[in-house]
N, C-alpha and C. Protein backbone atom coordinates (compact mmCIF):
# COMPACT_ATOMS: atom_id res chain seq x y z
N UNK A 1 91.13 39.20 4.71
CA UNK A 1 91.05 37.95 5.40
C UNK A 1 89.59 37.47 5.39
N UNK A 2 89.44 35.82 5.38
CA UNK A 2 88.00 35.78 4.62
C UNK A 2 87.61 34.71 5.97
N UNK A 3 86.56 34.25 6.04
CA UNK A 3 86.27 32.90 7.26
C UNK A 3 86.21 31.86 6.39
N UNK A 4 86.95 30.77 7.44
CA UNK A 4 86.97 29.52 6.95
C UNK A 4 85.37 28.81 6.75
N UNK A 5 84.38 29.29 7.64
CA UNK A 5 83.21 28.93 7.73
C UNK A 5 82.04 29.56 6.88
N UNK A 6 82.18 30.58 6.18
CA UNK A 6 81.02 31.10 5.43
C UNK A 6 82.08 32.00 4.16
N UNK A 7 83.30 31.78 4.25
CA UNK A 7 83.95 32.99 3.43
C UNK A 7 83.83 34.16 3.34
N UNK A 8 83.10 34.55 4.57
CA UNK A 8 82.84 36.20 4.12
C UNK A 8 84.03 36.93 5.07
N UNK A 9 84.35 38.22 4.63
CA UNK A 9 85.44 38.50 5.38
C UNK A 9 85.18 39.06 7.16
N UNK A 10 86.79 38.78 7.46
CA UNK A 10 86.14 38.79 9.45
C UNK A 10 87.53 40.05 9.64
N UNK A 11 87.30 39.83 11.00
CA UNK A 11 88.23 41.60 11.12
C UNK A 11 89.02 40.79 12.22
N UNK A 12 90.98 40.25 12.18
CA UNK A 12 91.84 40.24 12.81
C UNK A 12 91.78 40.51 14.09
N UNK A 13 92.05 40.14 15.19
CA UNK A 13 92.40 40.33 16.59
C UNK A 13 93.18 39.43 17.55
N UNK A 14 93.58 39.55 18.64
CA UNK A 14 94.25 38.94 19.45
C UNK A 14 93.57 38.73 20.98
N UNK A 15 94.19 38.27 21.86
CA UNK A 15 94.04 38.19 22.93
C UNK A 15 92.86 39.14 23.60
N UNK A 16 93.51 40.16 23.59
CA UNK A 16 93.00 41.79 23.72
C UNK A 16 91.70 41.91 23.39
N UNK A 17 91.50 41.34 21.68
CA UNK A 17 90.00 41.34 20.93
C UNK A 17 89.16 40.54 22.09
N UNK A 18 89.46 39.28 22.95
CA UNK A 18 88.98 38.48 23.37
C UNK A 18 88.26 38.65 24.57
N UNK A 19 89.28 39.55 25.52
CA UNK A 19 88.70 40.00 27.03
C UNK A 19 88.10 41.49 26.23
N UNK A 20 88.19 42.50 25.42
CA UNK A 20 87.32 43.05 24.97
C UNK A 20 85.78 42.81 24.80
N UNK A 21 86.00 41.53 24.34
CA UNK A 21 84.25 41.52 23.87
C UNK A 21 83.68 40.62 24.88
N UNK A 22 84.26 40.03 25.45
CA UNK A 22 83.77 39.48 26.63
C UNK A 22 83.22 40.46 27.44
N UNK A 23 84.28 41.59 27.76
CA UNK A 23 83.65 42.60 28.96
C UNK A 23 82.21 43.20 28.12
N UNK A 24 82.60 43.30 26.73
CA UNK A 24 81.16 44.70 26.26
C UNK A 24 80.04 43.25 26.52
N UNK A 25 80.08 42.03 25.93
CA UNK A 25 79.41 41.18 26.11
C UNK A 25 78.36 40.86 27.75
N UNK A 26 79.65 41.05 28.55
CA UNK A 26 78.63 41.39 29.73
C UNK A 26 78.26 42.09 30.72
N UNK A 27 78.57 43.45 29.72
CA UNK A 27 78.34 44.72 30.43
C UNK A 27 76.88 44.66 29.56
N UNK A 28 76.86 44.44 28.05
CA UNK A 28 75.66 44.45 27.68
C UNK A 28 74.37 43.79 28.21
N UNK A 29 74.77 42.36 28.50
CA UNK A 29 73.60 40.92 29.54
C UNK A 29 73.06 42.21 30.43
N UNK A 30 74.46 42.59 31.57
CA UNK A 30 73.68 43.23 32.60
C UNK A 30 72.71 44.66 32.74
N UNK A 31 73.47 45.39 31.81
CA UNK A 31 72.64 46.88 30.94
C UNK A 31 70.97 46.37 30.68
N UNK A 32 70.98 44.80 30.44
CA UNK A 32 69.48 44.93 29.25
C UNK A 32 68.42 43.88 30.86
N UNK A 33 69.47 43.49 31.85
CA UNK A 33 68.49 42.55 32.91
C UNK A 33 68.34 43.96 33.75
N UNK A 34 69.48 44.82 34.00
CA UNK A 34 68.77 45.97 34.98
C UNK A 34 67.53 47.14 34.55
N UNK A 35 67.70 47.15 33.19
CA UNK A 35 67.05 48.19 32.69
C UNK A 35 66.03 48.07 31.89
N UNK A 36 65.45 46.51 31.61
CA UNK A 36 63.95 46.33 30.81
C UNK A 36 63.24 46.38 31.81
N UNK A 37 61.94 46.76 30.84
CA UNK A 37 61.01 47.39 31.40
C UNK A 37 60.82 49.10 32.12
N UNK A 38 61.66 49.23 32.61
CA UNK A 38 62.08 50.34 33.09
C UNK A 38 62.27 51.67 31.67
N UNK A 39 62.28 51.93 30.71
CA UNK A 39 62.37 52.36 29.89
C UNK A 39 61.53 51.47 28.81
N UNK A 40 60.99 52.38 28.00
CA UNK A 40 60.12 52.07 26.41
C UNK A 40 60.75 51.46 25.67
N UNK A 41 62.25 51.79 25.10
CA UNK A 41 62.82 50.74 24.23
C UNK A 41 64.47 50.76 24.79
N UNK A 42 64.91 49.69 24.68
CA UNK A 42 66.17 49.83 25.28
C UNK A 42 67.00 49.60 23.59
N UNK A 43 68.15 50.02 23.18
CA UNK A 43 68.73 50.01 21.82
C UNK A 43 70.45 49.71 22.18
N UNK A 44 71.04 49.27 20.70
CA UNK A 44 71.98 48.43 20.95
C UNK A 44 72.86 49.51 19.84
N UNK A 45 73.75 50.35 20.09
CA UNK A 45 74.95 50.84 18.94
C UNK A 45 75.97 50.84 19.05
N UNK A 46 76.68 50.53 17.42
CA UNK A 46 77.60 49.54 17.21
C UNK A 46 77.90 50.70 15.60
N UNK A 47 78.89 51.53 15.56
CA UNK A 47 78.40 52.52 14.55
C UNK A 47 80.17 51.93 13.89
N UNK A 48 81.10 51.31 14.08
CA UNK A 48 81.77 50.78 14.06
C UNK A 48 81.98 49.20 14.20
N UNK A 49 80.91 48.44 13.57
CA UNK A 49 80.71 47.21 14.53
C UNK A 49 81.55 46.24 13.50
N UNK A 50 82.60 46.52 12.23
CA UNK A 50 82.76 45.31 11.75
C UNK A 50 81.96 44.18 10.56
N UNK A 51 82.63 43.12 10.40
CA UNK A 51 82.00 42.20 9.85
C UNK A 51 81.32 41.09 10.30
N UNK A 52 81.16 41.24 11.71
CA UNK A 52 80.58 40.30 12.73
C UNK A 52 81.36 39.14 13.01
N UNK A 53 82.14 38.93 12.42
CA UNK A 53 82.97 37.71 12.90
C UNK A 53 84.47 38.30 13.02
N UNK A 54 85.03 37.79 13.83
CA UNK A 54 87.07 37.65 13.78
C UNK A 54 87.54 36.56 14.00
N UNK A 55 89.06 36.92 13.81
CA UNK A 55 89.79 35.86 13.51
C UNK A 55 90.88 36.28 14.90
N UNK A 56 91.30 35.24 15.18
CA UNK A 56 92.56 35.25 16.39
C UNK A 56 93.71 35.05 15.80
N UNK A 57 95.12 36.09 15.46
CA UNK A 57 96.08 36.25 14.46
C UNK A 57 96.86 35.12 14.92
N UNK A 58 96.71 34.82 16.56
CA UNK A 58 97.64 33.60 16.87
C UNK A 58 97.07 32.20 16.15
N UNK A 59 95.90 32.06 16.71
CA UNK A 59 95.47 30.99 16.27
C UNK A 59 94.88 30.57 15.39
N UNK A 60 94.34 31.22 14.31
CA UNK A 60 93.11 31.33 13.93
C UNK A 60 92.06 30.96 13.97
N UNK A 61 91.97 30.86 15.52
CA UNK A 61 90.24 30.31 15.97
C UNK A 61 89.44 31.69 15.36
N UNK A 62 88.47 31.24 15.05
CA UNK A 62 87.08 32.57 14.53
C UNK A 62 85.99 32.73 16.06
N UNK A 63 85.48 33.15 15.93
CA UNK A 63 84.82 34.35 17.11
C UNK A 63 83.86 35.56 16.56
N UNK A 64 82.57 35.52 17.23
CA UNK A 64 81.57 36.33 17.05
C UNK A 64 82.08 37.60 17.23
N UNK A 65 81.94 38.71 16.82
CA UNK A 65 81.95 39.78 17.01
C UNK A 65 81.29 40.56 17.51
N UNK A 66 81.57 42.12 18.37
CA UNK A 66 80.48 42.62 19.10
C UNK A 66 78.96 42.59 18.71
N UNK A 67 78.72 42.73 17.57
CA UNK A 67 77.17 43.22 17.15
C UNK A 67 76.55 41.54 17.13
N UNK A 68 77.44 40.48 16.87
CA UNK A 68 76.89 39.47 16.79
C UNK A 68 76.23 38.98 18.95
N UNK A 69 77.17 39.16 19.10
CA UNK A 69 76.87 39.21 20.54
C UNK A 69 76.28 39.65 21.20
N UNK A 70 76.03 40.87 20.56
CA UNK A 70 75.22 42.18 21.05
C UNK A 70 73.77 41.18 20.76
N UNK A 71 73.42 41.10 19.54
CA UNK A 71 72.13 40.17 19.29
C UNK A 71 72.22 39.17 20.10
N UNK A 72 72.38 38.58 20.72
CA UNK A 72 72.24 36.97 21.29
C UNK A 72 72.40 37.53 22.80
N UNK A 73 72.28 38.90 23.58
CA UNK A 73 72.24 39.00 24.52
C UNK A 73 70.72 38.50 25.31
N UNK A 74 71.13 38.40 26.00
CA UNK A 74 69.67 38.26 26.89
C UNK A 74 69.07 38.84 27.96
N UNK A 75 67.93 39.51 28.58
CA UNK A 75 66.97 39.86 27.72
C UNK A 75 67.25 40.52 26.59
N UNK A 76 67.00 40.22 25.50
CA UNK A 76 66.93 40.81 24.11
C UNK A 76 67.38 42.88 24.08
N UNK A 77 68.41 42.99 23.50
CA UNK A 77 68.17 44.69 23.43
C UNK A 77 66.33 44.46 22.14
N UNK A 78 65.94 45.73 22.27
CA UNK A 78 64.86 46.11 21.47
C UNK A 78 65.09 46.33 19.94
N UNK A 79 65.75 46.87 19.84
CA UNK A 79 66.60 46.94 18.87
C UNK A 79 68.26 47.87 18.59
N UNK A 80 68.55 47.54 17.78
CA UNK A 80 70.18 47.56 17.15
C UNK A 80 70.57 48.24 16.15
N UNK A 81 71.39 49.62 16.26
CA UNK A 81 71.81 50.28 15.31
C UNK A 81 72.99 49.56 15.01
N UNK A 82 73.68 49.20 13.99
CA UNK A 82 74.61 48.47 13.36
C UNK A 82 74.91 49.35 12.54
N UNK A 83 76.60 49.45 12.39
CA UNK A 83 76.96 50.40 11.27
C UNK A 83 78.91 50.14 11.00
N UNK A 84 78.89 50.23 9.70
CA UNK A 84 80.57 50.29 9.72
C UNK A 84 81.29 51.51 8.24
N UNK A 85 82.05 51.25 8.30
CA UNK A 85 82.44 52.77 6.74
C UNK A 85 82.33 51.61 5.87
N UNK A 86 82.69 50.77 5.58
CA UNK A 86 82.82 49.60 4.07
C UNK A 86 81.62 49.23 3.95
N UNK A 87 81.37 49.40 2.70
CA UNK A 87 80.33 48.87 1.68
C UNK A 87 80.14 46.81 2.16
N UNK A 88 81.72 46.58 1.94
CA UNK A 88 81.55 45.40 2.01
C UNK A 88 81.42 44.82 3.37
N UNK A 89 82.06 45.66 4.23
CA UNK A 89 82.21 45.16 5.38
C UNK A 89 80.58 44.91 6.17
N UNK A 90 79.73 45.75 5.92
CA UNK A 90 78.17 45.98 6.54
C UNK A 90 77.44 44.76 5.43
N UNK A 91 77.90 44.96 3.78
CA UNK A 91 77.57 43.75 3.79
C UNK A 91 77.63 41.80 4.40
N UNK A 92 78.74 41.69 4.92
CA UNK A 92 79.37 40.62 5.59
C UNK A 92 78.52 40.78 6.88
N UNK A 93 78.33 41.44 7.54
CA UNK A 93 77.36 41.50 8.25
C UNK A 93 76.14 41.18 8.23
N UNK A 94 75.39 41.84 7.23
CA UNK A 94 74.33 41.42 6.96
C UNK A 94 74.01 40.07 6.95
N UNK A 95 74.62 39.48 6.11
CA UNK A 95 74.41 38.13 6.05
C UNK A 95 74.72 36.96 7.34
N UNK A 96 75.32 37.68 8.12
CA UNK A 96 75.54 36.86 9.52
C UNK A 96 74.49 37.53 10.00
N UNK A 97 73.33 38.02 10.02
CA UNK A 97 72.36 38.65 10.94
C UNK A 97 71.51 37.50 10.74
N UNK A 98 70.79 36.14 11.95
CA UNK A 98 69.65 35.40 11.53
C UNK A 98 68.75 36.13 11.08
N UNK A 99 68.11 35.25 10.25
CA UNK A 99 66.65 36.35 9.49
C UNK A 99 66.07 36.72 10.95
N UNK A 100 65.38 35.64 11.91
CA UNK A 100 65.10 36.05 13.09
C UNK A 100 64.94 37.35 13.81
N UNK A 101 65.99 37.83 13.69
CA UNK A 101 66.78 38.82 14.69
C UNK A 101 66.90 40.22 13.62
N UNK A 102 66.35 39.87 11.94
CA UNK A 102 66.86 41.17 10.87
C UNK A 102 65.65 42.55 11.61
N UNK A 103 64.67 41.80 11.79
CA UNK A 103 63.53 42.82 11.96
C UNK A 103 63.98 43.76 13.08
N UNK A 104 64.83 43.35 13.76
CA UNK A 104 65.28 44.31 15.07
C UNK A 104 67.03 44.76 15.08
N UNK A 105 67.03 44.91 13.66
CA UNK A 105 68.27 45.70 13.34
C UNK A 105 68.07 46.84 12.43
N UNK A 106 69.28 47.72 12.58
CA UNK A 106 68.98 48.73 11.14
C UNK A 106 70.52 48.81 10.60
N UNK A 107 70.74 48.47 9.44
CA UNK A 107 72.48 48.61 9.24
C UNK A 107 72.29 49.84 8.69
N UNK A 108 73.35 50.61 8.64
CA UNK A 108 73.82 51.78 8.09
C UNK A 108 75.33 51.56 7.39
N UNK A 109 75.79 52.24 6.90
CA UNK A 109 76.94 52.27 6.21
C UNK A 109 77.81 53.82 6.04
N UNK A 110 78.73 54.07 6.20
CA UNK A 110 79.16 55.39 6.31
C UNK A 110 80.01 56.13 7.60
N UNK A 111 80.51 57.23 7.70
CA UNK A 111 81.13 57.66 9.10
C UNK A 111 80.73 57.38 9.86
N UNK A 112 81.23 57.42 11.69
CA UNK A 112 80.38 56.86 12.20
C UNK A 112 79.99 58.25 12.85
N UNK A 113 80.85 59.49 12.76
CA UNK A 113 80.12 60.86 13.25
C UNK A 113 78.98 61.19 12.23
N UNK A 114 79.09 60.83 11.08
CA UNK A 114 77.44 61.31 10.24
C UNK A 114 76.53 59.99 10.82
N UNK A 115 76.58 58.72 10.97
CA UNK A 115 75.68 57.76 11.51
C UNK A 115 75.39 57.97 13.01
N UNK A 116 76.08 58.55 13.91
CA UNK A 116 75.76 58.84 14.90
C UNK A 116 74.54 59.87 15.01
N UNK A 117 74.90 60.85 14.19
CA UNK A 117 73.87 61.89 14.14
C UNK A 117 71.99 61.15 13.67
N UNK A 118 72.32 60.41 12.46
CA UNK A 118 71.23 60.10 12.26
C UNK A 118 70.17 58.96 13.23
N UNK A 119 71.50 58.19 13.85
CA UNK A 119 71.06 57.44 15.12
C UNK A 119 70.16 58.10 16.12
N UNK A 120 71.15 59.47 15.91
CA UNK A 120 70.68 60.12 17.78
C UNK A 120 69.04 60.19 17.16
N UNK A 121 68.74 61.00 15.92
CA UNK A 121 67.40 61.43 15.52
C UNK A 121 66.71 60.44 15.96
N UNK A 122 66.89 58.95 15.58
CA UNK A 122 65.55 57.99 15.67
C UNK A 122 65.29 57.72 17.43
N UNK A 123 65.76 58.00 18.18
CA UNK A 123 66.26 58.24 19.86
C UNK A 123 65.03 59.24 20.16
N UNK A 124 63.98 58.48 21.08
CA UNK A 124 63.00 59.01 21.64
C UNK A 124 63.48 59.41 22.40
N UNK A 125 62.76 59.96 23.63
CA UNK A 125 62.71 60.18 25.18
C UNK A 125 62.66 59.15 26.25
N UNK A 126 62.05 57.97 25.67
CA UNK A 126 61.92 56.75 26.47
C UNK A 126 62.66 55.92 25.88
N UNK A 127 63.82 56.09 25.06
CA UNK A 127 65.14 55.48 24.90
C UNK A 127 66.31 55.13 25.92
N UNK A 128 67.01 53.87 26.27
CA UNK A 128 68.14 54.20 26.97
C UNK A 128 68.89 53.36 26.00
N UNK A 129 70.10 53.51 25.61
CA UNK A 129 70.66 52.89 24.41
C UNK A 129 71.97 53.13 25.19
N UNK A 130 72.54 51.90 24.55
CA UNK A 130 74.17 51.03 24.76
C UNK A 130 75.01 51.59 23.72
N UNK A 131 76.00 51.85 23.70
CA UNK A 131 76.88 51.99 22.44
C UNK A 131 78.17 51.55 22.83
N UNK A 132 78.67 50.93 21.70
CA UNK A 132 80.12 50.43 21.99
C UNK A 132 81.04 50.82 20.75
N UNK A 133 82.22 51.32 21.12
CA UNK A 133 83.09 52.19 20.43
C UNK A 133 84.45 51.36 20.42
N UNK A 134 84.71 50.35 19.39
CA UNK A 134 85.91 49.70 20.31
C UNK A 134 86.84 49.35 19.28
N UNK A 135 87.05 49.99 17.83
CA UNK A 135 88.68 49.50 17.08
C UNK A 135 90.25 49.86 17.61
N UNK A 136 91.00 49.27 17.45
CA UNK A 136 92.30 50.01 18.07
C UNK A 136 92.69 52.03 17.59
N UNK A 137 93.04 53.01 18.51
CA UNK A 137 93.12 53.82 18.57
C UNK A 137 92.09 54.90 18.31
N UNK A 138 91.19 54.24 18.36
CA UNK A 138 89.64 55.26 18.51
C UNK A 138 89.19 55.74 20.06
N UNK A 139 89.73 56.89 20.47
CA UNK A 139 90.09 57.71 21.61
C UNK A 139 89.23 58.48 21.79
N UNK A 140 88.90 59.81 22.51
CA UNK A 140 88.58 61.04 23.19
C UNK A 140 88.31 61.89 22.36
N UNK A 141 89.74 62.20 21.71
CA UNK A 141 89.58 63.37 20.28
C UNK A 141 88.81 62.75 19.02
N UNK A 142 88.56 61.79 18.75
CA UNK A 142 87.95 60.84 17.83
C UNK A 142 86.30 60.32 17.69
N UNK A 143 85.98 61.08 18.72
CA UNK A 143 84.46 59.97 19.39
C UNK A 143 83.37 60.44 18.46
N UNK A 144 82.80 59.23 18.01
CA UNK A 144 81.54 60.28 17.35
C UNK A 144 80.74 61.30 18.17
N UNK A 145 80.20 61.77 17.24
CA UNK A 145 79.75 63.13 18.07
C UNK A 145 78.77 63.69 17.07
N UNK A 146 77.79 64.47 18.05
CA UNK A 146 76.24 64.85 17.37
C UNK A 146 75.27 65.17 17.61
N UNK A 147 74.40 65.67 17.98
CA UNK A 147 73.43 66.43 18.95
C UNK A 147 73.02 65.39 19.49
N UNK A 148 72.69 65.68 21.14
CA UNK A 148 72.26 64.89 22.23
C UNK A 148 71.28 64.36 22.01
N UNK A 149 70.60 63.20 22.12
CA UNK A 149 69.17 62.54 21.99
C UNK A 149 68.50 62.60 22.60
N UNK A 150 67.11 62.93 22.62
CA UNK A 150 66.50 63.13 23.95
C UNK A 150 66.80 62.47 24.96
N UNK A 151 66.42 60.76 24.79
CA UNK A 151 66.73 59.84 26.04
C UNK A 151 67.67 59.85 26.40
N UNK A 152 68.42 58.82 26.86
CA UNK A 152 69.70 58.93 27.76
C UNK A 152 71.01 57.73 26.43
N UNK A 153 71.95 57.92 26.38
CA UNK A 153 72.92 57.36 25.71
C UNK A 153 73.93 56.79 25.95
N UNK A 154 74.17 55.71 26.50
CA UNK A 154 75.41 55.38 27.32
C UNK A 154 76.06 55.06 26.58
N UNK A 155 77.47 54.98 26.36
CA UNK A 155 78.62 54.26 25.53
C UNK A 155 79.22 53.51 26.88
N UNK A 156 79.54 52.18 26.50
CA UNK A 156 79.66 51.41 27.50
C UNK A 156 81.76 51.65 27.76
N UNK A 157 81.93 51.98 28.82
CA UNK A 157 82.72 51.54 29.28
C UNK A 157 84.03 52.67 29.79
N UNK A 158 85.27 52.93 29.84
CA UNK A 158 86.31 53.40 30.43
C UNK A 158 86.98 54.47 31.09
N UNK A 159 86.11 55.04 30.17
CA UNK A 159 86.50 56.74 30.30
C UNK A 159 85.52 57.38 30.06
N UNK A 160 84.96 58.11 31.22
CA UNK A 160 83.38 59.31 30.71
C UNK A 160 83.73 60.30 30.10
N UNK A 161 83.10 60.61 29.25
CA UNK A 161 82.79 62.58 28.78
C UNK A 161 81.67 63.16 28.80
N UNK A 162 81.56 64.26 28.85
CA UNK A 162 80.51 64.93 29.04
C UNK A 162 80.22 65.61 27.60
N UNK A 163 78.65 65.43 27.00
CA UNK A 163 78.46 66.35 25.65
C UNK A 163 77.01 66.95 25.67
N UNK A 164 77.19 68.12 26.10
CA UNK A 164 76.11 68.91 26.08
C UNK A 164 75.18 67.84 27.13
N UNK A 165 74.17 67.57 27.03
CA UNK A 165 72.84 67.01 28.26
C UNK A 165 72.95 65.61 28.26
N UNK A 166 74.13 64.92 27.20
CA UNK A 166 74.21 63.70 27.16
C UNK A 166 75.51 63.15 27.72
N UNK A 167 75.00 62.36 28.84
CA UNK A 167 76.28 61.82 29.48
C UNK A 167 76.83 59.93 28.47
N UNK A 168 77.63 60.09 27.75
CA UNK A 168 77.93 59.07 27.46
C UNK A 168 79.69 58.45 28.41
N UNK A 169 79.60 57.58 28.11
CA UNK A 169 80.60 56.22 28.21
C UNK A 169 81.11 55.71 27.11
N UNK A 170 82.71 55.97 26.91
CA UNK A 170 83.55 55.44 25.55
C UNK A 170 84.17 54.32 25.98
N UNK A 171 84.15 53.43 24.65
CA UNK A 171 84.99 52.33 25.34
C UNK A 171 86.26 52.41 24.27
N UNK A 172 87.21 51.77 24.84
CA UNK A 172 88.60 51.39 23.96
C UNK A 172 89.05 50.15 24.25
C-alpha cells in the first residue's frame, strides 16, 4: 500500500491505530515537559517504528505515524533511535524525516532484539529514553530484549516487566 501524497509506502490501521498514537503521542509531550533538563539527554525509541505514515482501512484518510510524531513532540526529545526489519520500509522513512530534524535521528534497520542491544550500548548514565513497542500482537514473550543500559529505559505504556536493573514499560 503506497500514499496518495508522496507514494512511498504507509503501514494500514484502523480506529485502534488512532487512539494508539494519540495516547504514545501524549504520553511522549508529557515524558519530554516533565523530564528536560533533569537528565543529560532525553532519547526517543521506536525499534519497530514503520514507514512513518498510515493509512485508515475504513477511510483512507493518511496519518503520521509514531516516529513521525515522536519528532514533532514538544519540548523536542534529544534525540531518536528509529528502526524497522524492511530495507524498504526504514527507507520510506527516511525520506519523511525533515532534513531539520535528520541530525537528531539514527535509523537502523534489522531485528528489533539485535537493534535494541545496539541501542542500549549508545545509552549513557545520564540517559532517560522513551520507547514505544506497538504492532499488533507484539506481547510479553516477544519484547526486545538486551543488556540493561546504564541510564534508565522506559517503554511507554501497559504492562510493566522487570529485566535485570532496567525497569521498562511495554506498550501494545
Amino acid at each position: 500500500m503506497r500514499s496518495r501524497s508522496d507514494g512511498l509506502p504507509v503501514r494500514p490501521g484502523g480506529a485502534w491505530t488512532m487512539e494508539k498514537l494519540a495516547y504514545v503521542e501524549q504520553s511522549a509531550a508529557a515524558f519530554t515537559r516533565a523530564m528536560k533538563g533533569k537528565w543529560g539527554r532525553l532519547v526517543y525509541i521506536d525499534l519497530l517504528a514503520g514507514p512513518g505514515r498510515g493509512v485508515r482501512r475504513d477511510t483512507g484518510e493518511e496519518f503520521d505515524g509514531s516516529p513521525i510524531r515522536a519528532l514533532k513532540v514538544n519540548p523536542l526529545f534529544d534525540h531518536l533511535f528509529l528502526g524497522d526489519l524492511g530495507r524498504k520500509t526504514v527507507n520510506a522513512l527516511e525520506k519523511r524525516i525533515p532534513p531539520r530534524d535528520a541530525g537528531r535521528v539514527t535509523l537502523l534497520c534489522g531485528d528489533c532484539n539485535e537493534l535494541a542491544t545496539r541501542v542500549a550500548a549508545q545509552l549513557t548514565g545520564r540517559t532517560l529514553g522513551l520507547a514505544f513497542v506497538g504492532p499488533a500482537g507484539f506481547g510479553p514473550r516477544s519484547t526486545c530484549s538486551g543488556p540493561s543500559p546504564p541510564g534508565r529505559l522506559t517503554f511507554s505504556s501497559s504492562f510493566p516487566i522487570r529485566s535485570g536493573s532496567c525497569e521498562t514499560w511495554l506498550a501494545s
